[in-house]
Each structure stands twice: as structure tokens, then as C-alpha cells.
N, C-alpha and C. Protein backbone atom coordinates (compact mmCIF):
# COMPACT_ATOMS: atom_id res chain seq x y z
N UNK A 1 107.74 126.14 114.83
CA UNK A 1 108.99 125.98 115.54
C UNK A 1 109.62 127.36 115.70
N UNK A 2 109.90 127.60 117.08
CA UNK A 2 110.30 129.08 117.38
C UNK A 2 112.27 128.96 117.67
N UNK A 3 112.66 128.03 118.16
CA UNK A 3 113.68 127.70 118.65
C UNK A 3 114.41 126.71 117.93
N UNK A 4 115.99 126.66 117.89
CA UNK A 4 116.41 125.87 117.53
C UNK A 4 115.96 124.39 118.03
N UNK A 5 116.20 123.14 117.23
CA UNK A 5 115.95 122.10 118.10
C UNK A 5 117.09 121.02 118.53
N UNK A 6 118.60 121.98 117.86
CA UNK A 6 119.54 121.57 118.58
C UNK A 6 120.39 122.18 119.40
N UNK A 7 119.98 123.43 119.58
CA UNK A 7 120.90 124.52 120.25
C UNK A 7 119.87 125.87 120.92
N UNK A 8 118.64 125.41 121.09
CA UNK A 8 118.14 126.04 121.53
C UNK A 8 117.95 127.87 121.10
N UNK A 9 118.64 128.20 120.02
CA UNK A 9 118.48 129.86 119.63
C UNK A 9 117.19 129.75 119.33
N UNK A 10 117.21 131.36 119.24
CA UNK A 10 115.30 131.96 118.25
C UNK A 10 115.96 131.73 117.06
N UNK A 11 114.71 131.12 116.01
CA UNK A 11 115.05 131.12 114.60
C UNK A 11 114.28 132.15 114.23
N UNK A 12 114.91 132.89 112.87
CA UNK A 12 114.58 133.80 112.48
C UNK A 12 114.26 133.46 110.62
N UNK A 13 112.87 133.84 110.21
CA UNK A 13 112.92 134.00 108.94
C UNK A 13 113.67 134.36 108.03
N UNK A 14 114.29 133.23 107.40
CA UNK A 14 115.27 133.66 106.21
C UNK A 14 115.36 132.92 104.86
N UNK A 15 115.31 133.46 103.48
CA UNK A 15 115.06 132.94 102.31
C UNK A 15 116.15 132.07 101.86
N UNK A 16 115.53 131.32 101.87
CA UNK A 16 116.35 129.67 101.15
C UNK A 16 116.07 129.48 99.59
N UNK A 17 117.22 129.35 99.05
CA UNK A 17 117.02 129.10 97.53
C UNK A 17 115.64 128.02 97.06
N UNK A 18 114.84 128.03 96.42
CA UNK A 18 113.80 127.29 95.95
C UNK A 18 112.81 126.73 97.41
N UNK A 19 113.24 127.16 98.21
CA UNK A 19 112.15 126.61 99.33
C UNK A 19 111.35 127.62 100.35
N UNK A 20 111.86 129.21 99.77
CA UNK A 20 110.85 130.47 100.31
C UNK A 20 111.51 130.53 101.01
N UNK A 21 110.67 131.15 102.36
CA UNK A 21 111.10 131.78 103.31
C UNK A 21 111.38 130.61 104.49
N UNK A 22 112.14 130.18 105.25
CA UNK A 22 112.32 129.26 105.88
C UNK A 22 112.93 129.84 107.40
N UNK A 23 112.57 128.76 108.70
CA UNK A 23 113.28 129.66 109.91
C UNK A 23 115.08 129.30 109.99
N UNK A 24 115.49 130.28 110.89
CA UNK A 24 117.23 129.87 109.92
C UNK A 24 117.76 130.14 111.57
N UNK A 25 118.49 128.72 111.54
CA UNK A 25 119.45 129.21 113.24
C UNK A 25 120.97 129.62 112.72
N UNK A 26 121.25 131.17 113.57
CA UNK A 26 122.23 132.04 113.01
C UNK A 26 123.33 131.15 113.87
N UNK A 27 123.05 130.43 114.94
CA UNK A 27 124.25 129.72 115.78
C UNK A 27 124.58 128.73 115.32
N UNK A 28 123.97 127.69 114.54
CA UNK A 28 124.09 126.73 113.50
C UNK A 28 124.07 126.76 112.03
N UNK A 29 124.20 128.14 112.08
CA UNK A 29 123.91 128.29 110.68
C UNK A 29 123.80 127.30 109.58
N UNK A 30 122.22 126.66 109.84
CA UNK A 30 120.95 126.14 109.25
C UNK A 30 119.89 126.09 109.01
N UNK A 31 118.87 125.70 108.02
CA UNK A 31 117.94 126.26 108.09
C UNK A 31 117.38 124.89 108.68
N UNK A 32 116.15 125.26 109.47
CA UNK A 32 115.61 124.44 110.33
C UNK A 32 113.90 124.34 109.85
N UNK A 33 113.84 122.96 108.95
CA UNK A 33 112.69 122.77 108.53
C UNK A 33 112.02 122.09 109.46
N UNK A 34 110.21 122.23 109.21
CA UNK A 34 109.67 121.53 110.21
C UNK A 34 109.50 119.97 110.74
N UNK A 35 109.84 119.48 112.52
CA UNK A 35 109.87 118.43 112.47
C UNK A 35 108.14 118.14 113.31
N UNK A 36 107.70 117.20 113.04
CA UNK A 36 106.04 116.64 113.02
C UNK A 36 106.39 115.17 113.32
N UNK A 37 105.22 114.96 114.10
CA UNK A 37 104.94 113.43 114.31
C UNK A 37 104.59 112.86 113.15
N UNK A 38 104.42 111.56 113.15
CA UNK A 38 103.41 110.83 111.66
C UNK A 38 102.68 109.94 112.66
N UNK A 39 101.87 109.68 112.56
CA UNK A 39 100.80 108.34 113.00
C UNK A 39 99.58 108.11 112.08
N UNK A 40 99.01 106.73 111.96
CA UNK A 40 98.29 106.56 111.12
C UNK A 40 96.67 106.52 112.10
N UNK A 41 95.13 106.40 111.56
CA UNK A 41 94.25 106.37 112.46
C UNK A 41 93.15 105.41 111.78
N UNK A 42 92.68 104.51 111.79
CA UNK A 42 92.24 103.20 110.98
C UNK A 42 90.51 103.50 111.40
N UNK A 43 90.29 103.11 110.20
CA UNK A 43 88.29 102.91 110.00
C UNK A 43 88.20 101.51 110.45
N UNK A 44 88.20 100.66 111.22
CA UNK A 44 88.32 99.28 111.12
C UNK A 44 86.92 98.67 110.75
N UNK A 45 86.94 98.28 109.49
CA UNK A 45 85.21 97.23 109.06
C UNK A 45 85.68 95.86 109.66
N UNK A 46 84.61 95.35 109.44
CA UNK A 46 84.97 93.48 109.92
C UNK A 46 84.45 93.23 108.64
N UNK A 47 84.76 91.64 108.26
CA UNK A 47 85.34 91.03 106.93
C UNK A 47 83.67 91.69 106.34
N UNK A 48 82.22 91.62 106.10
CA UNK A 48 81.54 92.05 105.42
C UNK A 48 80.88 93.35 105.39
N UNK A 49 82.07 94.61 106.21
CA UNK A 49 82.20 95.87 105.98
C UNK A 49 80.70 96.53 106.51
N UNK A 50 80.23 95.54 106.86
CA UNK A 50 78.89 96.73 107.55
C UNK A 50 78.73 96.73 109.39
N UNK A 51 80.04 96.65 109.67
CA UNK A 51 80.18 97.14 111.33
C UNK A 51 81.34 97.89 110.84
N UNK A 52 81.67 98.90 112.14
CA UNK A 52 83.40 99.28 112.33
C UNK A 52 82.94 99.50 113.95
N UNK A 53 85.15 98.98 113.88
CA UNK A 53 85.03 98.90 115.17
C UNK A 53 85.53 100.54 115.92
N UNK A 54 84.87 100.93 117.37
CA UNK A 54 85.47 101.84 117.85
C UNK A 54 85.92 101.40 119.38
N UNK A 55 86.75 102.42 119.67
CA UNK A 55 87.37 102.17 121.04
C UNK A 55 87.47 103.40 122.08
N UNK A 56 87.44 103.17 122.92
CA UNK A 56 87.29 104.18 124.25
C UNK A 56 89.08 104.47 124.74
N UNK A 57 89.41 104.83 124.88
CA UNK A 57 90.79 105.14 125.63
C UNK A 57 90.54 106.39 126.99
N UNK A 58 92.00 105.79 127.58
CA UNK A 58 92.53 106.70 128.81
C UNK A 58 91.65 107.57 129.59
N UNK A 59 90.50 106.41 129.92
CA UNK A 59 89.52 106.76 130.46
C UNK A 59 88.38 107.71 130.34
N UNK A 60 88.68 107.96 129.21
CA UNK A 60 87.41 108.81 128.26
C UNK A 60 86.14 108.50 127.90
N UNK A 61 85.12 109.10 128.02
CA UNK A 61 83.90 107.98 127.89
C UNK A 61 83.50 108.02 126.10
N UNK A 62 84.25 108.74 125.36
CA UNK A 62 84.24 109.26 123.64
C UNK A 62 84.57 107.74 123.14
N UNK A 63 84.04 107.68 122.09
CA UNK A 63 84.61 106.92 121.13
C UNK A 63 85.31 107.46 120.03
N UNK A 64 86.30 106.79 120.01
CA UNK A 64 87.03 107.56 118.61
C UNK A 64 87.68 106.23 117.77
N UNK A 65 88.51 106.34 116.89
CA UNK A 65 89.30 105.25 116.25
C UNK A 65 90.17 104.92 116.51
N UNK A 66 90.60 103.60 116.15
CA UNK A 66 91.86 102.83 115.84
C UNK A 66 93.42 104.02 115.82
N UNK A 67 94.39 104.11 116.21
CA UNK A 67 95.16 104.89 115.93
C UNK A 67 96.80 104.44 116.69
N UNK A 68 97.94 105.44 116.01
CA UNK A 68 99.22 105.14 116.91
C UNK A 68 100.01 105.75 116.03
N UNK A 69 101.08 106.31 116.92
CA UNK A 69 102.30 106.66 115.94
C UNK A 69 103.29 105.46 115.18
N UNK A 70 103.60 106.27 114.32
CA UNK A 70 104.60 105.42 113.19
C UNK A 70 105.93 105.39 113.53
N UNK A 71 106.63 104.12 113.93
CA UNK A 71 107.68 104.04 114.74
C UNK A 71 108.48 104.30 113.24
N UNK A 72 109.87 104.99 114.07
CA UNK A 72 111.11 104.70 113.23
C UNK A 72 111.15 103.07 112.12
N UNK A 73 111.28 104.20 111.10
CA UNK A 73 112.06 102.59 110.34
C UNK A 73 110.60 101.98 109.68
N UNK A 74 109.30 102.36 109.84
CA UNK A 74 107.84 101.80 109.66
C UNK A 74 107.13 102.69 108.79
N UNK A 75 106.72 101.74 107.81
CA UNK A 75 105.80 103.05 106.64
C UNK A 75 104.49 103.09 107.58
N UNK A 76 103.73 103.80 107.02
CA UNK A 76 102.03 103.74 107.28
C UNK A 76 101.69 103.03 107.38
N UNK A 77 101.31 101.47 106.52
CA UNK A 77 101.41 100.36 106.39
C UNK A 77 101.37 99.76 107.20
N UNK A 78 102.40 99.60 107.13
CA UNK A 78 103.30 98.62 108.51
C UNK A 78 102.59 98.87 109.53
N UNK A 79 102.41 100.72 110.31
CA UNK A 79 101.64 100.80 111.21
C UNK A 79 100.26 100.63 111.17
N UNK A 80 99.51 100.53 110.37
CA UNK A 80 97.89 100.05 110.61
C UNK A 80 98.17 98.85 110.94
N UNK A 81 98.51 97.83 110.17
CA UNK A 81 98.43 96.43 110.56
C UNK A 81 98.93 96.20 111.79
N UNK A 82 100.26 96.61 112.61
CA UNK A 82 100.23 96.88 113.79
C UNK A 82 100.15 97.09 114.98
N UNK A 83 99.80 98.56 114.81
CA UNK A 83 98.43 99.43 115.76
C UNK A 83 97.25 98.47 115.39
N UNK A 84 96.46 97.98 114.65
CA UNK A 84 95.23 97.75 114.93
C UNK A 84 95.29 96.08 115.65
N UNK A 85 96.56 95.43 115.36
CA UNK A 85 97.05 94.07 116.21
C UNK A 85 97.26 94.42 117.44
N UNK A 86 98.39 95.42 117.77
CA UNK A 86 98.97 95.55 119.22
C UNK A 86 97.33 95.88 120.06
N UNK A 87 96.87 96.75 119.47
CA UNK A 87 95.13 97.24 120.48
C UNK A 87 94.32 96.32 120.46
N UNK A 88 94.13 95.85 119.25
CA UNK A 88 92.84 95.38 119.30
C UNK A 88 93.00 93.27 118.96
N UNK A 89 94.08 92.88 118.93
CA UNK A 89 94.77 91.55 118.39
C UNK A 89 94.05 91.28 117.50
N UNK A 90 93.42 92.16 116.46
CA UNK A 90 92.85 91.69 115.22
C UNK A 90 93.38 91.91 113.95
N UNK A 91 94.00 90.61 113.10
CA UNK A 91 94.61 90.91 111.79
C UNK A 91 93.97 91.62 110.53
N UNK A 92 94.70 92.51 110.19
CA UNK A 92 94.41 93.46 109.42
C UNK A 92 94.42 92.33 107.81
N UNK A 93 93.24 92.47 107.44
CA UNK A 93 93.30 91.61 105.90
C UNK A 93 93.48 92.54 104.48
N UNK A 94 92.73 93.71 104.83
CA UNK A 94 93.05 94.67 103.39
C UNK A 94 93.17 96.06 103.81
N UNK A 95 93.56 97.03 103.61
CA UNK A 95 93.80 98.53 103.72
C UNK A 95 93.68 99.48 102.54
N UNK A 96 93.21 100.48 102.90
CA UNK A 96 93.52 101.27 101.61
C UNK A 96 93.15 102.80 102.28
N UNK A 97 94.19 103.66 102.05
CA UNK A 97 94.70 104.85 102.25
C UNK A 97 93.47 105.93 101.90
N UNK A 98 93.18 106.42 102.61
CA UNK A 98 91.84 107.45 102.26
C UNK A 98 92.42 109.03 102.52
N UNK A 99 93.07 109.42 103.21
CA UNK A 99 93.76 111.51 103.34
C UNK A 99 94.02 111.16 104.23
N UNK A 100 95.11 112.73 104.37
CA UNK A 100 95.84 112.58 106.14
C UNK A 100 95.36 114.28 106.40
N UNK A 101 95.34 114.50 108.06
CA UNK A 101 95.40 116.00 108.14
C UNK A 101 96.39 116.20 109.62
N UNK A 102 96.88 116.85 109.07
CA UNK A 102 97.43 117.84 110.75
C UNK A 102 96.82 117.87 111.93
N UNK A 103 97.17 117.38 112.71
CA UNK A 103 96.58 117.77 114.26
C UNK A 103 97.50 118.56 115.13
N UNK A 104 96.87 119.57 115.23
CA UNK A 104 97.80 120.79 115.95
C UNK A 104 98.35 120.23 117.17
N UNK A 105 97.00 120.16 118.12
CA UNK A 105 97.23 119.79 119.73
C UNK A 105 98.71 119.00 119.34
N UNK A 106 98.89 118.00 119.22
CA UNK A 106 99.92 117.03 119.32
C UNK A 106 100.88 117.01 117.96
N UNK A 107 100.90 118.90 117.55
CA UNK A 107 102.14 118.23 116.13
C UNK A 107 102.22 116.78 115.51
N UNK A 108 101.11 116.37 114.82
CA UNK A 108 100.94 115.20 114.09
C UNK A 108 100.42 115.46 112.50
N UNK A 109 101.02 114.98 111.85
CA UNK A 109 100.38 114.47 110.45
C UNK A 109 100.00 113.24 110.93
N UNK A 110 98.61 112.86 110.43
CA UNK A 110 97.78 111.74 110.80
C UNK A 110 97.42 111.23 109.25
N UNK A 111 98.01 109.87 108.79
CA UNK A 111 97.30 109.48 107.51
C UNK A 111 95.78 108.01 108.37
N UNK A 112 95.02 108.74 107.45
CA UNK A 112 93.72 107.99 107.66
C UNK A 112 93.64 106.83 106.53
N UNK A 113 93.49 105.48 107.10
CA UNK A 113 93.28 104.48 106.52
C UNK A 113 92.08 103.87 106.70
N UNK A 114 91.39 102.96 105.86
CA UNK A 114 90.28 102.32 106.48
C UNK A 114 90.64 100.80 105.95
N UNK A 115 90.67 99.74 106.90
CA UNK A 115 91.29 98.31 107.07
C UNK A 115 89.86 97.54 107.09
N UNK A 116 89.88 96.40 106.94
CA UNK A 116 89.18 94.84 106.68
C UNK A 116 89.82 94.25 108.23
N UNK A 117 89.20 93.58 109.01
CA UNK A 117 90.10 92.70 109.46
C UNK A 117 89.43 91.36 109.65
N UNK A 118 90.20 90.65 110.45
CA UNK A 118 90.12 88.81 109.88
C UNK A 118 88.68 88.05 111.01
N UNK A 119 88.59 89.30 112.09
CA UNK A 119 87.70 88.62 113.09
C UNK A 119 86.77 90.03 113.71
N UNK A 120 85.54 89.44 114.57
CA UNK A 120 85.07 90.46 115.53
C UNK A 120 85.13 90.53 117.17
N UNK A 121 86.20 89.16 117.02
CA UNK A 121 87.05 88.72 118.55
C UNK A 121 87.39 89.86 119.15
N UNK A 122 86.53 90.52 120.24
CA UNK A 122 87.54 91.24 121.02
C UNK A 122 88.22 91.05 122.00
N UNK A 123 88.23 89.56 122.38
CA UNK A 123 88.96 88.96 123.42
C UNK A 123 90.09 89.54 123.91
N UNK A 124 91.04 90.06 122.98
CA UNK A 124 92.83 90.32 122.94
C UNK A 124 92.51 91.73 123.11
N UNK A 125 91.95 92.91 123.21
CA UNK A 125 92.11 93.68 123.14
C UNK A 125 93.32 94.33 124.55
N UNK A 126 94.40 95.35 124.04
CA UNK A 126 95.19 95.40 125.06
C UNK A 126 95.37 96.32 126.27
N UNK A 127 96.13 96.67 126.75
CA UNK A 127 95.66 97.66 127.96
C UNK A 127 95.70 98.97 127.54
N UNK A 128 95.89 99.50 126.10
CA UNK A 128 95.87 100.52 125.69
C UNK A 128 94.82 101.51 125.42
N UNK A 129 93.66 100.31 125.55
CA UNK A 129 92.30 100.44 124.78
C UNK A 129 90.87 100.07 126.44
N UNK A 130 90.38 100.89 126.75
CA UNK A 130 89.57 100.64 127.95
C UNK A 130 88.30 100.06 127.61
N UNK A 131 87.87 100.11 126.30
CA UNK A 131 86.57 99.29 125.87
C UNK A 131 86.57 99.33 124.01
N UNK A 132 86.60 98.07 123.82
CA UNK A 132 86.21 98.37 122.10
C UNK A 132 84.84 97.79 121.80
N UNK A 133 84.11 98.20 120.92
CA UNK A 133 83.03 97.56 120.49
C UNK A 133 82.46 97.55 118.88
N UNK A 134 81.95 96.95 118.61
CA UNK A 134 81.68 97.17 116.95
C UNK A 134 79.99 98.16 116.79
N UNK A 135 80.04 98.65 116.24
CA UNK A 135 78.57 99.05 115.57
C UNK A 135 78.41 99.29 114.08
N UNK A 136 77.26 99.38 114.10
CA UNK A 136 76.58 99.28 112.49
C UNK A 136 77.28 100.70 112.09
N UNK A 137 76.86 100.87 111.03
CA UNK A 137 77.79 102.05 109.84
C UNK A 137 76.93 103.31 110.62
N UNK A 138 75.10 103.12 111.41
CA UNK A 138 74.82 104.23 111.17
C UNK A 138 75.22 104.37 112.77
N UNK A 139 75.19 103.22 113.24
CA UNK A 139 75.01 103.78 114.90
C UNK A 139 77.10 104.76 115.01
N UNK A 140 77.84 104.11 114.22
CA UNK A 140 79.05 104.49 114.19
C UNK A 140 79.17 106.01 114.09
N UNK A 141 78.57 106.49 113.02
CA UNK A 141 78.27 107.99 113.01
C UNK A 141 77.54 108.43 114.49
N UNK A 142 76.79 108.16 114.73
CA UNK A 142 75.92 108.81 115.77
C UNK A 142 76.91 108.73 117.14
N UNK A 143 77.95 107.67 117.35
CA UNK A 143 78.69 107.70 118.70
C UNK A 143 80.06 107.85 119.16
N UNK A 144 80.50 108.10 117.57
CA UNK A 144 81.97 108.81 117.29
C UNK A 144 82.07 110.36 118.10
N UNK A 145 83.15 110.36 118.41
CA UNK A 145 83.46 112.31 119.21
C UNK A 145 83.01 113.00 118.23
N UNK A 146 81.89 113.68 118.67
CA UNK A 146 81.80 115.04 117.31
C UNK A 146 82.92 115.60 117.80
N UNK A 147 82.77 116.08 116.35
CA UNK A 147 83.48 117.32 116.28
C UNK A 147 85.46 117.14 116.11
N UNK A 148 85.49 115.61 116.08
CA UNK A 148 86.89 114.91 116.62
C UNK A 148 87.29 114.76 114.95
N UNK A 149 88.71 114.81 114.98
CA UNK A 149 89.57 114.19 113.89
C UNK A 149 88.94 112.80 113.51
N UNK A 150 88.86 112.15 114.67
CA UNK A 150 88.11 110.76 114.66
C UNK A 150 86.69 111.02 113.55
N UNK A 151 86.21 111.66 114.08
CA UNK A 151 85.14 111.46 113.19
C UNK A 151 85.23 112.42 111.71
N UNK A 152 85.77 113.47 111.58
CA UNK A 152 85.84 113.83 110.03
C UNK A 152 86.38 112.24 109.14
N UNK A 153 87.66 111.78 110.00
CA UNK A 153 88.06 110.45 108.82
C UNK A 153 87.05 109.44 108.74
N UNK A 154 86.08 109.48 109.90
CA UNK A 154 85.12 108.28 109.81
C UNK A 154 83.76 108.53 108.48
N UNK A 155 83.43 110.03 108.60
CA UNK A 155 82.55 110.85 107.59
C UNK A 155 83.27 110.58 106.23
N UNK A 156 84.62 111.15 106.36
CA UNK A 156 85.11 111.09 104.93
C UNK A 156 85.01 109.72 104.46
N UNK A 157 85.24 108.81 105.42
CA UNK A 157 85.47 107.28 104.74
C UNK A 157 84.21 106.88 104.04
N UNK A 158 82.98 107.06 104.91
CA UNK A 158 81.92 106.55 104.66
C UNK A 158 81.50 106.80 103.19
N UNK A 159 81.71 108.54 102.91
CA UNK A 159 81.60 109.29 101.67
C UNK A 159 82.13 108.71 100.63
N UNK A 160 83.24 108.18 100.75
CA UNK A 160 83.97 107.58 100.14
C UNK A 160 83.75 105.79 99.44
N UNK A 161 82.85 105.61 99.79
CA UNK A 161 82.67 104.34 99.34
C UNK A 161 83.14 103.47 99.74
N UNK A 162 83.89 103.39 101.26
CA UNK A 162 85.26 102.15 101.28
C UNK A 162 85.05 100.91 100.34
């Protein structure tokens, strides 16, 4: 953050008691910590964990994961079960929190979850989502975006034992 984000000045590096060096608007005289998106990005298994589902978006021919920002007022939580209803109309049955990382492009902290859900219905899927499909654990690796956020959380999950 170079600029104020209520008054538009240059912020300038300045030392804040117990919190280092921080950017400081001299016209508001405040210090202006960083503001970031949050969204969560889901491994989705179906109930006996040896498919996950992926999805195509905004006309991309990549597969990547389950994902959405975390509305006001909504833990992480809240948003997997959600995001993976509003896209894909499939109920989320179990979750469990695996790391989050930064995504520059779009100022996001992204927490990575990997979810259970109740069906492999893709009937409901919504207009957010241009194709979803399920595959096996190995074909999942092989057709995820290299090189994508999508796929480090899909690697890490796998590593991980879900």
C-alpha cells in the first residue's frame, strides 16, 4: 500500500511502538496497516474421498478449484460450505483446514480447505462455473493448472493425508 486509503496521501515509513516499521499517513495522522482480501479455495472429495471435484471458469480451458471470497460478517467456514453450494449445489458434509498463502495478482490471503460433500450431482452447478467434473486423485494431479495456487493446495492436500 503506497497511498492513503482514505485520503489518498503517499504513506511514508514510520516506527510504531511494538509493531516496527509501519506506513504512516502524515494527513491523517495514522498508521495505515495492510488491507487484503480473504477467500477460502476447497479440495472437494465426494463422500469415499477417491475423486475431487474440479471446475473450469470464465471461459478458461484450466482446471482449477472450488473457491470465493469471504463475505463480511462470514468465517472461512461458513464460506466453504457456501462457495462450494452457491457453484457447485453440493452440501459440504466435513471440512478441515489444511494452510493459506497470499496471492499477489489479486491482494488475497487464500485459506485452503479440503471438504467431503453429500453427492456427485452436478446437475445444480451455477453460472459461475462453465464446466465441473470429478476425477480420480491421479488424473486430478495431471489436469489441475500447473504451476497455479490451485494446484500447490491440491499437492499439499494430497501430501497431507486428507
Amino acid at each position: 500500500m503506497k497511498h492513503c486509503y482514505e485520503c489518498g496521501t503517499a504513506l511514508t515509513p514510520k516506527e510504531c511502538e511494538h509493531e516496527g516499521t509501519v506506513p504512516f499517513c502524515s494527513s491523517c495522522n495514522t498508521f495505515r496497516f495492510p488491507i487484503f482480501n480473504t477467500a477460502v479455495s476447497c479440495v472437494v472429495f465426494n463422500k469415499t474421498e477417491d475423486k475431487i471435484l474440479l471446475i473450469q471458469q470464465y471461459g478458461r480451458p484450466d482446471y482449477i478449484l472450488v473457491a470465493g471470497y469471504i463475505a463480511q460478517g462470514e468465517d472461512a467456514e461458513q464460506t466453504v460450505r457456501r462457495e462450494t453450494k452457491e457453484e457447485t449445489g453440493l452440501k459440504v458434509i466435513s471440512h478441515r483446514y489444511m494452510k493459506s498463502e497470499y496471492y499477489e495478482k489479486s491482494n488475497t490471503l487464500v485459506f485452503n480447505y479440503c471438504c467431503v460433500v453429500d453427492s456427485e450431482d452436478l446437475s445444480n452447478i451455477n453460472h459461475e462455473i462453465d464446466k465441473a467434473d470429478w476425477f480420480s486423485i491421479l488424473e486430478a494431479k495431471e489436469v489441475i493448472k500447473k504451476g497455479s495456487l490451485a494446484e500447490r493446495f491440491l499437492l499439499n492436500a494430497l501430501k497431507s493425508n486428507f
